[in-house]
N, C-alpha and C. Protein backbone atom coordinates (compact mmCIF):
# COMPACT_ATOMS: atom_id res chain seq x y z
N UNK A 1 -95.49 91.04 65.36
CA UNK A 1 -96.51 90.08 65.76
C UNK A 1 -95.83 88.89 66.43
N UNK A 2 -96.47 88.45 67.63
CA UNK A 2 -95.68 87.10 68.38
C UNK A 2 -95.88 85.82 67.10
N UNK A 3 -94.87 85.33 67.65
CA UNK A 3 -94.58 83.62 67.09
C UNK A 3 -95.17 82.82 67.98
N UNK A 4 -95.35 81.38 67.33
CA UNK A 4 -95.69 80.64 68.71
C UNK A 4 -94.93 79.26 67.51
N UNK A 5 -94.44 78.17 67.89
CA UNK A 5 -93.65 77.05 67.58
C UNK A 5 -94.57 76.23 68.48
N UNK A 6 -94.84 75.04 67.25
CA UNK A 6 -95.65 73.50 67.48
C UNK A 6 -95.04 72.93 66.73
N UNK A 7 -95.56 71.60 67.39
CA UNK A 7 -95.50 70.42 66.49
C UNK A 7 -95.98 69.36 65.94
N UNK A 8 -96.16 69.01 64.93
CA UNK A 8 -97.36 68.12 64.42
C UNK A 8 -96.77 67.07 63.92
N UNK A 9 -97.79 66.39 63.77
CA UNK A 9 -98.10 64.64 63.30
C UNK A 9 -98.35 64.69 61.64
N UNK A 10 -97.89 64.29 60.70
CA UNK A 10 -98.87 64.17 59.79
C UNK A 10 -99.89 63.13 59.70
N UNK A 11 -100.88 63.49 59.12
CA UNK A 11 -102.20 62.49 58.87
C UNK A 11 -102.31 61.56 57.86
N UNK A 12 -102.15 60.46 57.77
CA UNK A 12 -102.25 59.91 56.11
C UNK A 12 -103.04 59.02 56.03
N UNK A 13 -104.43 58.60 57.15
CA UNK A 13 -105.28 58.45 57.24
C UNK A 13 -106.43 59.46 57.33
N UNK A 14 -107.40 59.61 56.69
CA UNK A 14 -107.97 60.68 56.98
C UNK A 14 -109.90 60.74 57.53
N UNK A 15 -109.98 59.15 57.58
CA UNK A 15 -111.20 58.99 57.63
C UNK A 15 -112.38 59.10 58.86
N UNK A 16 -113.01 58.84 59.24
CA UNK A 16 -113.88 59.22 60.43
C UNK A 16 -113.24 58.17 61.51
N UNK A 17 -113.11 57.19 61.09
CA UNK A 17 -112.84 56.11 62.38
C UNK A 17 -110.88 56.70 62.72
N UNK A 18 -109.97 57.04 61.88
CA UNK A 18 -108.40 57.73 62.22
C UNK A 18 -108.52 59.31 62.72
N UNK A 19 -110.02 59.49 62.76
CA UNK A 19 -110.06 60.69 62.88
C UNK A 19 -110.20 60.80 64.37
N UNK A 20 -111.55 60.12 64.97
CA UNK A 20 -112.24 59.87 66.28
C UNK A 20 -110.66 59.41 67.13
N UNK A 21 -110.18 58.52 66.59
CA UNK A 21 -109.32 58.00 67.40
C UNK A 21 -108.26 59.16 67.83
N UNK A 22 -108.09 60.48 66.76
CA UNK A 22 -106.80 61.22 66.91
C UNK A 22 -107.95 61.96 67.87
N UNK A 23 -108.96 62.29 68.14
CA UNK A 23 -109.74 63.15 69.68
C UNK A 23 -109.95 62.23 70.63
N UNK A 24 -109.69 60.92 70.78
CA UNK A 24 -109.54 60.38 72.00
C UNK A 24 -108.14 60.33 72.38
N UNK A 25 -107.46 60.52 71.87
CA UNK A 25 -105.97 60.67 72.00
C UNK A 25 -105.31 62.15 72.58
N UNK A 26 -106.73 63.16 72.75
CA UNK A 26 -106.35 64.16 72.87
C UNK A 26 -105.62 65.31 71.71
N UNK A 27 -106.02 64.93 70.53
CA UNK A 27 -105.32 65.41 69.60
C UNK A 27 -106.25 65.86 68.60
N UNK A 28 -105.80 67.25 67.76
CA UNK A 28 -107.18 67.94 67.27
C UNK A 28 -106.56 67.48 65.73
N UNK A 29 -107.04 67.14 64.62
CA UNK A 29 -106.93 67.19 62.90
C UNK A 29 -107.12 68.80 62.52
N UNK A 30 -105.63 68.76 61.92
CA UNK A 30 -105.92 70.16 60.89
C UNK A 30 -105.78 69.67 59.43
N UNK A 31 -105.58 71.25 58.91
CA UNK A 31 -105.54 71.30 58.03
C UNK A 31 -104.64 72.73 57.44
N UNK A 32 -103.70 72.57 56.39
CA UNK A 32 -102.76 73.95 56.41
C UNK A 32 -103.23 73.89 54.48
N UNK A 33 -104.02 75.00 54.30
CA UNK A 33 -103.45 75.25 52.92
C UNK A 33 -103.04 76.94 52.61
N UNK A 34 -102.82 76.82 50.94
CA UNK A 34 -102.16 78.01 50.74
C UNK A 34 -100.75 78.45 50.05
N UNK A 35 -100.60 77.02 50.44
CA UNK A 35 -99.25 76.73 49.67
C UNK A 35 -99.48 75.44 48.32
N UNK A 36 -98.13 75.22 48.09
CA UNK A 36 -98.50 74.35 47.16
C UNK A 36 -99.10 72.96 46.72
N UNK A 37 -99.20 72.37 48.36
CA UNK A 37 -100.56 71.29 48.22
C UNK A 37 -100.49 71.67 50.15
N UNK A 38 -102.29 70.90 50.19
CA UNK A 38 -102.40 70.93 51.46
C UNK A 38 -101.89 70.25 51.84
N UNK A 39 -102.17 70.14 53.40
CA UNK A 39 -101.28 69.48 54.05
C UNK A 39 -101.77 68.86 55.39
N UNK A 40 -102.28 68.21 55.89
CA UNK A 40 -103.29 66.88 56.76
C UNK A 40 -101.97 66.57 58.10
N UNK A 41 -102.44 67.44 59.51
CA UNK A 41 -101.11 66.87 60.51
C UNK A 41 -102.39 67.09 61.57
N UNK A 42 -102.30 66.81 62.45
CA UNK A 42 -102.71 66.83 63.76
C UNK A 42 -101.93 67.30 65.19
N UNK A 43 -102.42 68.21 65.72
CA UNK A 43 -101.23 68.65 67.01
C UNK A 43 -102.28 68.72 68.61
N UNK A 44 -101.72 68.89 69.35
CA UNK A 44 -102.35 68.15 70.96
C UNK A 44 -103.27 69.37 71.20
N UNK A 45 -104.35 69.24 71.81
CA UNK A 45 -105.47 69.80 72.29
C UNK A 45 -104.82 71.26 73.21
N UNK A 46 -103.47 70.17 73.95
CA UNK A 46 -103.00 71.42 74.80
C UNK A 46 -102.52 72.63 73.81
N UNK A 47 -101.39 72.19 73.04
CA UNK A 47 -100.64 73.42 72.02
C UNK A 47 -102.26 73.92 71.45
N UNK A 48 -102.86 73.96 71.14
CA UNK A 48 -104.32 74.41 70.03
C UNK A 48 -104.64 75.27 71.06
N UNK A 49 -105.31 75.08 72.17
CA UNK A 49 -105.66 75.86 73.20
C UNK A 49 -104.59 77.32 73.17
N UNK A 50 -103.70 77.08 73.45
CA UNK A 50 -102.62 78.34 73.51
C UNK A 50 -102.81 79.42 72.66
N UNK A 51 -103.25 78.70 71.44
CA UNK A 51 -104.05 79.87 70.52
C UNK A 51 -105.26 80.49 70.68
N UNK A 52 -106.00 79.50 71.39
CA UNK A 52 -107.69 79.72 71.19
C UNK A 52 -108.27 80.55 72.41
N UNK A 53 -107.10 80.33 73.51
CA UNK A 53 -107.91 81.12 74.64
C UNK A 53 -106.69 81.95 75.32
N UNK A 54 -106.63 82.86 74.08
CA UNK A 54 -105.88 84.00 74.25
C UNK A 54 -106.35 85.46 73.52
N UNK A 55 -106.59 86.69 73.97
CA UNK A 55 -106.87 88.16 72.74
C UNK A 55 -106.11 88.01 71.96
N UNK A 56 -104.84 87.14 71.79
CA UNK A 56 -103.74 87.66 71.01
C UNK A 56 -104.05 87.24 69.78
N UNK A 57 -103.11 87.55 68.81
CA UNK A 57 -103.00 86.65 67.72
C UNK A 57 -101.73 86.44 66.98
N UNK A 58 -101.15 85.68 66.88
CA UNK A 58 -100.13 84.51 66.63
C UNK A 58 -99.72 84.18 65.51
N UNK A 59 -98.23 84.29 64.71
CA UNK A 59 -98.01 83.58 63.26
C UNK A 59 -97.07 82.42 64.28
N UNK A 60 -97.98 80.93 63.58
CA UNK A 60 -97.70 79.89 64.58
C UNK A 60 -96.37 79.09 63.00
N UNK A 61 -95.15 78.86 63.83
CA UNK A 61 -94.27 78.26 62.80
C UNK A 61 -94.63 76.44 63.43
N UNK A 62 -95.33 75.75 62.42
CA UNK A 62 -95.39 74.50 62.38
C UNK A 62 -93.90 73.87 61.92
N UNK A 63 -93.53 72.83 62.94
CA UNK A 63 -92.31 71.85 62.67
C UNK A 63 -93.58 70.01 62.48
N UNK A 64 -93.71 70.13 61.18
CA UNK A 64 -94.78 68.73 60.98
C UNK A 64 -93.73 67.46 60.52
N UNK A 65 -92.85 67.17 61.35
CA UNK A 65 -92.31 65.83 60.92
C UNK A 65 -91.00 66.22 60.02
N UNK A 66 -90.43 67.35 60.75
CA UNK A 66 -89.36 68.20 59.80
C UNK A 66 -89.04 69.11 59.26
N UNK A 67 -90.74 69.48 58.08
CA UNK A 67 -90.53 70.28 57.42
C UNK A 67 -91.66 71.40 58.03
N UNK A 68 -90.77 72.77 58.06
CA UNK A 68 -91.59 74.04 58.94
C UNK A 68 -92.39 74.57 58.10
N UNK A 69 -93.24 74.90 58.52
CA UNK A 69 -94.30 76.12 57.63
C UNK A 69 -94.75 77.16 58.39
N UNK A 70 -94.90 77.97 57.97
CA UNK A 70 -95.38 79.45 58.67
C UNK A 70 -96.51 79.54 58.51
N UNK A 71 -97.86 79.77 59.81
CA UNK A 71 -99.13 79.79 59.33
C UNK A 71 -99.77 80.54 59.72
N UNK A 72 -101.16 81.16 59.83
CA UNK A 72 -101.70 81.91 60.86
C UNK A 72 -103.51 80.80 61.01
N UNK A 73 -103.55 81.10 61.94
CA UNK A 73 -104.92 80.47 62.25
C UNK A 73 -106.40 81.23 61.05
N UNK A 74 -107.08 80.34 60.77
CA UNK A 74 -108.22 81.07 59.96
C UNK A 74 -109.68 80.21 60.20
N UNK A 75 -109.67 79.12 60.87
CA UNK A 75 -111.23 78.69 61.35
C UNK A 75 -110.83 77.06 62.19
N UNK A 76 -111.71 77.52 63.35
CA UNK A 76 -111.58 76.03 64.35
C UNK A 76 -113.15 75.97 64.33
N UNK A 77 -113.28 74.63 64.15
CA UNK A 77 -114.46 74.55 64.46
C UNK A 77 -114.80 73.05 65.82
N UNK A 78 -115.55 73.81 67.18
CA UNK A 78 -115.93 73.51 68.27
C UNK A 78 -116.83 72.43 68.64
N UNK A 79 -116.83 71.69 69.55
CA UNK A 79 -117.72 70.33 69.84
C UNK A 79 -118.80 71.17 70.43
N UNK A 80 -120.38 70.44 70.13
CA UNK A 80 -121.24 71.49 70.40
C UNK A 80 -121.70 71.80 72.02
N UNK A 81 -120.99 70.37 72.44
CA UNK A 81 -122.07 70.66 74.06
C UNK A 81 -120.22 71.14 75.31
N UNK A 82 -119.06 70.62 74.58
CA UNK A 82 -118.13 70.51 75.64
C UNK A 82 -116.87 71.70 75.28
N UNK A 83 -117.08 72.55 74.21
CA UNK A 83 -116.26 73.12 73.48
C UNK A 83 -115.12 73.02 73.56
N UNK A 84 -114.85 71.73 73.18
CA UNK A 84 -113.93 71.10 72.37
C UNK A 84 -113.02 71.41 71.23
N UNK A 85 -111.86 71.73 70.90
CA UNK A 85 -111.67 71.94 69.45
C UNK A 85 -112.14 70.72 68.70
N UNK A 86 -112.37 70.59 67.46
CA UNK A 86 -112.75 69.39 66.71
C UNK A 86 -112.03 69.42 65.33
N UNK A 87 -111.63 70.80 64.88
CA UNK A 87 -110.79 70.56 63.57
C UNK A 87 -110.17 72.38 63.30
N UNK A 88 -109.53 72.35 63.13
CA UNK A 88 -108.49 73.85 63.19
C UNK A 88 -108.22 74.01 61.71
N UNK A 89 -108.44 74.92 60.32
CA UNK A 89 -107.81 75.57 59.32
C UNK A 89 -106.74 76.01 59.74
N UNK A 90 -105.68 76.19 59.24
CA UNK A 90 -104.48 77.18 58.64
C UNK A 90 -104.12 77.57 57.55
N UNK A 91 -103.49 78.93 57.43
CA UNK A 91 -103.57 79.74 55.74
C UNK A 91 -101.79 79.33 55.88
N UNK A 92 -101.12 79.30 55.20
CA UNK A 92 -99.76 79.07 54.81
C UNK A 92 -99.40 80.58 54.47
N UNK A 93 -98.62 81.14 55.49
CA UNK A 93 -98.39 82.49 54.91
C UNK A 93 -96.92 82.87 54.61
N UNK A 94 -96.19 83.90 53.85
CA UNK A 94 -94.92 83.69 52.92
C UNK A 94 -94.51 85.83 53.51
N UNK A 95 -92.81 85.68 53.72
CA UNK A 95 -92.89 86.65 54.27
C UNK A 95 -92.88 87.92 53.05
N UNK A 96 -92.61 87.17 51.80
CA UNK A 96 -93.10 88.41 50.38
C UNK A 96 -94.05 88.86 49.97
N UNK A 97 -95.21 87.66 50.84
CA UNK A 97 -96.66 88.00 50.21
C UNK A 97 -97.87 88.45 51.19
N UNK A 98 -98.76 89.34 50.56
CA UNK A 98 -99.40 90.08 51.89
C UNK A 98 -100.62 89.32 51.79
N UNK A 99 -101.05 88.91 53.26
CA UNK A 99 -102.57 88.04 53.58
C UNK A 99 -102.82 88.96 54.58
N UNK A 100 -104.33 88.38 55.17
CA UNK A 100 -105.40 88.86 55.75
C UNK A 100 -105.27 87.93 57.22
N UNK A 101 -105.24 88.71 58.46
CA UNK A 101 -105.22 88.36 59.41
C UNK A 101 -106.27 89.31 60.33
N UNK A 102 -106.75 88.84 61.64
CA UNK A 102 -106.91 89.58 62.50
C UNK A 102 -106.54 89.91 63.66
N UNK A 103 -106.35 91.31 63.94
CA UNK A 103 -105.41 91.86 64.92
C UNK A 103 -106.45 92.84 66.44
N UNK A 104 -105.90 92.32 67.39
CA UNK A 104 -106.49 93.43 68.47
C UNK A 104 -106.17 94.59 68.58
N UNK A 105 -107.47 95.42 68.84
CA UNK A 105 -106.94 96.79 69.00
C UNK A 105 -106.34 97.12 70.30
N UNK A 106 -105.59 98.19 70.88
CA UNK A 106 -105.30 98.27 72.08
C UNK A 106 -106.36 100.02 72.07
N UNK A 107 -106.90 100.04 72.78
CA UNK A 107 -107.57 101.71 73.26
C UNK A 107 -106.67 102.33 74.54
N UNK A 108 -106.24 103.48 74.17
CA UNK A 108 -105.28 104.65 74.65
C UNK A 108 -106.17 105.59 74.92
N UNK A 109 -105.31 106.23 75.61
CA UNK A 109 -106.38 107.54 76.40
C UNK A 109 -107.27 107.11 77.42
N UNK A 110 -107.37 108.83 77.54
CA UNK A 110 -108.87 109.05 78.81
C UNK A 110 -110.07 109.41 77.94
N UNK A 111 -110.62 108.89 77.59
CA UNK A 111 -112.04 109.85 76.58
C UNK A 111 -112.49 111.03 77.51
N UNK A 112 -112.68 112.56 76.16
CA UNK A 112 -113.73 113.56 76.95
C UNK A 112 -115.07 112.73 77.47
N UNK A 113 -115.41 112.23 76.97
CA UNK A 113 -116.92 111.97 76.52
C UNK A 113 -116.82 110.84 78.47
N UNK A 114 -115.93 110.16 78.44
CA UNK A 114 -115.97 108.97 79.86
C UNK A 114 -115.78 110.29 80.98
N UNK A 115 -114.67 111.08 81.00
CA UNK A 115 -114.74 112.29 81.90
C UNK A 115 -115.79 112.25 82.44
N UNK A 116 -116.93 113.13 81.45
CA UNK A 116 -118.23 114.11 81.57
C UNK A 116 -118.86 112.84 81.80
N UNK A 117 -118.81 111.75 82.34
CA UNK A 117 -119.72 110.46 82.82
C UNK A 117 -120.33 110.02 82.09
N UNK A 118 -119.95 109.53 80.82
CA UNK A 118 -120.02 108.41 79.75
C UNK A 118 -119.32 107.31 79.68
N UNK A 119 -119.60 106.52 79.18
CA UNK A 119 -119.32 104.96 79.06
C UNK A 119 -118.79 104.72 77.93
N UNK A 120 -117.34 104.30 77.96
CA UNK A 120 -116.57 103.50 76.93
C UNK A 120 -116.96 102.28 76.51
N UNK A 121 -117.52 101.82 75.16
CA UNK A 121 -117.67 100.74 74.61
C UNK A 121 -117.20 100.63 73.30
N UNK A 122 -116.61 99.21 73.22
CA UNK A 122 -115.52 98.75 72.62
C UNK A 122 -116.49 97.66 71.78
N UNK A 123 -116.58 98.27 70.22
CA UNK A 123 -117.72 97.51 69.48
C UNK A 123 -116.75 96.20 68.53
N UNK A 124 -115.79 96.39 68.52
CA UNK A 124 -114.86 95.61 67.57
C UNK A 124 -113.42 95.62 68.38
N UNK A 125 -113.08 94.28 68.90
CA UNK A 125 -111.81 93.94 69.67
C UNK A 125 -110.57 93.59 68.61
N UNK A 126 -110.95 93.52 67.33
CA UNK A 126 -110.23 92.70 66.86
C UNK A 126 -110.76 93.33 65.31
N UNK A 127 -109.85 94.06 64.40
CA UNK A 127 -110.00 94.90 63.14
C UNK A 127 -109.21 93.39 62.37
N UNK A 128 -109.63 93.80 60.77
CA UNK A 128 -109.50 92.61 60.14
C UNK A 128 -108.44 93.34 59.18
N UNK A 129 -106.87 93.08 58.93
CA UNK A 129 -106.34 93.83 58.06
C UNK A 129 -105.41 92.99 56.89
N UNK A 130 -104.86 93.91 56.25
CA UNK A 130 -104.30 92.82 55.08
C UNK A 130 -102.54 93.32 55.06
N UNK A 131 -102.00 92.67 55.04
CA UNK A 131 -100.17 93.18 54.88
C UNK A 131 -99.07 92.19 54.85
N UNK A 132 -97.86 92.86 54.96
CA UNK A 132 -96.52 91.64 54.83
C UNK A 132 -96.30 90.96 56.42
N UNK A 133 -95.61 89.79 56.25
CA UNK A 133 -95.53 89.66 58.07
C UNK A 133 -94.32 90.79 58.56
N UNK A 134 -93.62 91.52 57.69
CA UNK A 134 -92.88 92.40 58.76
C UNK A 134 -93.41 93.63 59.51
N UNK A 135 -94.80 93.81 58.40
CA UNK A 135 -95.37 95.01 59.13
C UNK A 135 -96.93 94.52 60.39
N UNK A 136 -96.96 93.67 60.74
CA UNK A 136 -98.25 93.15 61.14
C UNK A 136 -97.73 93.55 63.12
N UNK A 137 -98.39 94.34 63.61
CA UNK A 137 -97.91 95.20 64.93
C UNK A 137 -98.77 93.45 65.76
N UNK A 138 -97.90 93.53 66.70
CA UNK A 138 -98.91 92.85 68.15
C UNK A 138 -100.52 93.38 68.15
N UNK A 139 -100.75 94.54 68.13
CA UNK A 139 -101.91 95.42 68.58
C UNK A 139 -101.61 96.67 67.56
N UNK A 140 -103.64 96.87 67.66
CA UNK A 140 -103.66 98.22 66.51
C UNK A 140 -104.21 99.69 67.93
N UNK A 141 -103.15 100.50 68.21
CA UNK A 141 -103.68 101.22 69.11
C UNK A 141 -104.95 102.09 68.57
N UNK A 142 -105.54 102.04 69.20
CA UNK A 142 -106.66 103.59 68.94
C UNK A 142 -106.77 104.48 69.79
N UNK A 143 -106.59 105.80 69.68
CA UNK A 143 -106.62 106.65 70.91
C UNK A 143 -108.00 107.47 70.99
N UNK A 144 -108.09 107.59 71.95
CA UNK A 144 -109.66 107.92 71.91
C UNK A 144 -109.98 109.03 73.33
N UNK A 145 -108.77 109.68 73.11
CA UNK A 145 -108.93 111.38 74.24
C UNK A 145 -109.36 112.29 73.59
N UNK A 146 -110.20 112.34 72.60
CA UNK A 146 -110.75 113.46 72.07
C UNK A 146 -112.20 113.12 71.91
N UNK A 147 -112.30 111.77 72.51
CA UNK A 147 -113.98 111.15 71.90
C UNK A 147 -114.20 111.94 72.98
N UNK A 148 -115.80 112.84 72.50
CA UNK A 148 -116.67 113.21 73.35
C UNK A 148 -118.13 112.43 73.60
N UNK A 149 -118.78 112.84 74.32
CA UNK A 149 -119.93 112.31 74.81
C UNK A 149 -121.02 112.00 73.69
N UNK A 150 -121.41 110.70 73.25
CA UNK A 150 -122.49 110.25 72.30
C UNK A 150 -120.85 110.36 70.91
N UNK A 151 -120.48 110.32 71.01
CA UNK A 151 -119.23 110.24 69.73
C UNK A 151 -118.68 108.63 69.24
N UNK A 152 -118.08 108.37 68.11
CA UNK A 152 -117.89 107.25 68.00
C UNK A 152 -116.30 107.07 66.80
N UNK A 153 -115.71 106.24 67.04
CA UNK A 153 -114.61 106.09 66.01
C UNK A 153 -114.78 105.05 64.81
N UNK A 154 -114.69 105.47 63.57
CA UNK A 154 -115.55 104.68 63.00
C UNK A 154 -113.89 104.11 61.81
N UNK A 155 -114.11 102.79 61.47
CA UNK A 155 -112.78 102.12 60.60
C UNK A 155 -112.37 103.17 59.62
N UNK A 156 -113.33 104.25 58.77
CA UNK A 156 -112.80 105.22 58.03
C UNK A 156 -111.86 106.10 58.26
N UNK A 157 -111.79 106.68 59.90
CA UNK A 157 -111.11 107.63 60.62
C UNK A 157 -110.28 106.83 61.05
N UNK A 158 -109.67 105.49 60.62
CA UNK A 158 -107.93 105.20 60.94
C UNK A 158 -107.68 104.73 59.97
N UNK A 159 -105.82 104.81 60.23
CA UNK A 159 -104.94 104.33 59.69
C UNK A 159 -103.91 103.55 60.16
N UNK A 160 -103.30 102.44 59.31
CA UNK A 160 -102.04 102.36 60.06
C UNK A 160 -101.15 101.96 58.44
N UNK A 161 -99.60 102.51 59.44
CA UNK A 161 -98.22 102.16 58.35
C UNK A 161 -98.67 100.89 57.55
N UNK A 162 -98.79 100.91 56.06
CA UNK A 162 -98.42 99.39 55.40
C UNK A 162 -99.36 98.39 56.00
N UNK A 163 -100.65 98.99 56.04
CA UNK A 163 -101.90 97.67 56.42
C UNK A 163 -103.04 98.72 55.74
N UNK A 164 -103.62 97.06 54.93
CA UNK A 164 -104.91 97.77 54.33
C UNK A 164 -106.43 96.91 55.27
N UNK A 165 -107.05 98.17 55.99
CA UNK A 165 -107.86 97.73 56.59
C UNK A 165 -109.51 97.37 56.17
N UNK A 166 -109.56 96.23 56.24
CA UNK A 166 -111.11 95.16 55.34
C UNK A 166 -112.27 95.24 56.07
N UNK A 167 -112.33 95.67 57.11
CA UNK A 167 -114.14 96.15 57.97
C UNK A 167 -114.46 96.65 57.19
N UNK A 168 -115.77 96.53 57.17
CA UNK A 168 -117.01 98.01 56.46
C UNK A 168 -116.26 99.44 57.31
N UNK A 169 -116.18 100.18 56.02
CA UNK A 169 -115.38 101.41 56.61
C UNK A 169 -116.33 102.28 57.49
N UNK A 170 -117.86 101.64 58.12
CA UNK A 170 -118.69 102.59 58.83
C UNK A 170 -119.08 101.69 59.86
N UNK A 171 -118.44 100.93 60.13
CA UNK A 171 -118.36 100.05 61.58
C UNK A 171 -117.63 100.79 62.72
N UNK A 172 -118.54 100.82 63.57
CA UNK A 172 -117.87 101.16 64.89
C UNK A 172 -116.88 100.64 65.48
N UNK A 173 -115.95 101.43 66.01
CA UNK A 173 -114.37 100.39 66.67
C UNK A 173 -114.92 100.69 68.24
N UNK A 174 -114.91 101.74 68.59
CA UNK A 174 -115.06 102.78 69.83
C UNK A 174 -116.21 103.72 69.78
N UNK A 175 -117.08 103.99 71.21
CA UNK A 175 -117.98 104.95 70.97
C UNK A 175 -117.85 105.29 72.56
N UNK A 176 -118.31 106.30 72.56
CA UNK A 176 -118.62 107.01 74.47
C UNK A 176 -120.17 107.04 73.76
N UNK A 177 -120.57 105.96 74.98
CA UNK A 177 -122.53 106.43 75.26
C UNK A 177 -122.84 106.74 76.62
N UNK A 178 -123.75 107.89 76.42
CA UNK A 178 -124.63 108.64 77.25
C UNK A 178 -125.03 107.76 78.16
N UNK A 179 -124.86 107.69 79.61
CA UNK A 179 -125.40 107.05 80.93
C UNK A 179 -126.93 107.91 81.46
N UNK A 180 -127.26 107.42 81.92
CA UNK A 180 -128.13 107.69 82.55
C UNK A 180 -128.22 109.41 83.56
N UNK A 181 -127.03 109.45 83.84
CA UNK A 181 -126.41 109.93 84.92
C UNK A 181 -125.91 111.49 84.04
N UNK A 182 -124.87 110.98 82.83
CA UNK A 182 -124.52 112.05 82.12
C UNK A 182 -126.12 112.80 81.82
N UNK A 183 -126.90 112.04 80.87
CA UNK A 183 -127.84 112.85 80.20
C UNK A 183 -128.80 113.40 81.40
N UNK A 184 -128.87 113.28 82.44
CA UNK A 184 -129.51 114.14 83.41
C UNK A 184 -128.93 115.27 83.91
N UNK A 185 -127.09 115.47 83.80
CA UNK A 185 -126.64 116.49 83.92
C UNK A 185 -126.62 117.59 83.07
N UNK A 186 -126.88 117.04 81.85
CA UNK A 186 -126.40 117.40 80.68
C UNK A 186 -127.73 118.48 80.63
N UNK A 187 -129.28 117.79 80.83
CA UNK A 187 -130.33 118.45 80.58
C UNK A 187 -130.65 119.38 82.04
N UNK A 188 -129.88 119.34 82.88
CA UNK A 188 -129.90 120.15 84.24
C UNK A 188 -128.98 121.44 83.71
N UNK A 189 -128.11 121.05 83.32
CA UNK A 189 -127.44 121.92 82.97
C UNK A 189 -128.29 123.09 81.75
N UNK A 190 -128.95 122.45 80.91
CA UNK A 190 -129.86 123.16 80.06
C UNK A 190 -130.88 124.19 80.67
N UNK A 191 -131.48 123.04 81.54
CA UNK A 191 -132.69 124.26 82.09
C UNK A 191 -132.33 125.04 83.46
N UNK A 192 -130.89 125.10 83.26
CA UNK A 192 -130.40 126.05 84.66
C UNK A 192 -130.12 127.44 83.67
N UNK A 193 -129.86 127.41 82.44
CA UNK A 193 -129.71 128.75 81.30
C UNK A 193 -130.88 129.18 81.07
């Protein structure tokens, strides 16, 4: 899984008026817990972005005034009219102990089902799994050259090495649906027998 290195401010004001002032400054208030006390820093709108408007996903090593922590992102919450960051969570994560992150899938293959003039749709970009940070991949591939037409890949029918995967195990990842185009061949083809 990529790294990404920031750097933060700590906060030791924490109130609405030290707060407003750290978003006119261009600067978003977090928050890191998970470890053994939280922990109140603030880092620049630009570094926050790097996370937020990317598929990827990131164990971000915070340098807050010295001392590093290893984190992964777990809730930003957005300004309503300018989407803004306005305040960012972080989980404190430890490389002995297994947490819950979310990861993109990558889709492999040609589908039967896209061949015969069906449509690939991608119902879940991003599977929710649980593991150590040595096993956590960039991307969860799914291959999907055997999906046929009206078929679907559902979280029960995968696996991966050393990750326990937390979707409802009957959520769709991948499906080939019937076009317009297919199901007229499909029923031409019927009443030509």
């Amino acid at each position: 899984m990529k790294t990404l290195e920031l750097k933060g401010s700590l906060r030791t004001d924490l109130g609405k008026k030290a707060t407003k002032a750290l978003r006119r400054a261009e600067m978003v208030p977090c928050e890191l817990y998970g470890g053994e006390e939280n922990i109140h820093f603030a880092i620049s709108e630009k570094d926050i972005n790097k996370l937020l408007y990317t598929p990827e996903t990131f164990i971000v090593k915070f340098d807050v005034e010295g001392k590093v922590f290893t984190a992964v992102m777990r809730e930003v919450q957005f300004h309503a009219t300018n989407d803004k960051a306005l305040h960012a969570d972080f989980f404190q994560v430890f490389e002995d102990k297994a947490f819950e992150v979310q990861i993109p899938i990558k889709v492999e293959g040609f589908a039967k089902g896209v061949q015969a003039g069906g449509k690939l749709a991608v119902n879940l970009r991003k599977l929710k799994v649980k593991g150590l940070m040595k096993d956590l991949p960039e991307f969860l591939p799914i291959d999907v050259t055997e999906l046929g037409l009206g078929k679907s890949t559902q979280i029960r029918e995968l696996a991966f090495d050393n990750l326990e995967l937390l979707n409802a195990k009957n959520a769709v990842v991948v499906q080939v649906k019937l076009t317009r185009a297919a199901r007229a061949a499909a029923q031409a083809a019927t009443t030509e027998e």
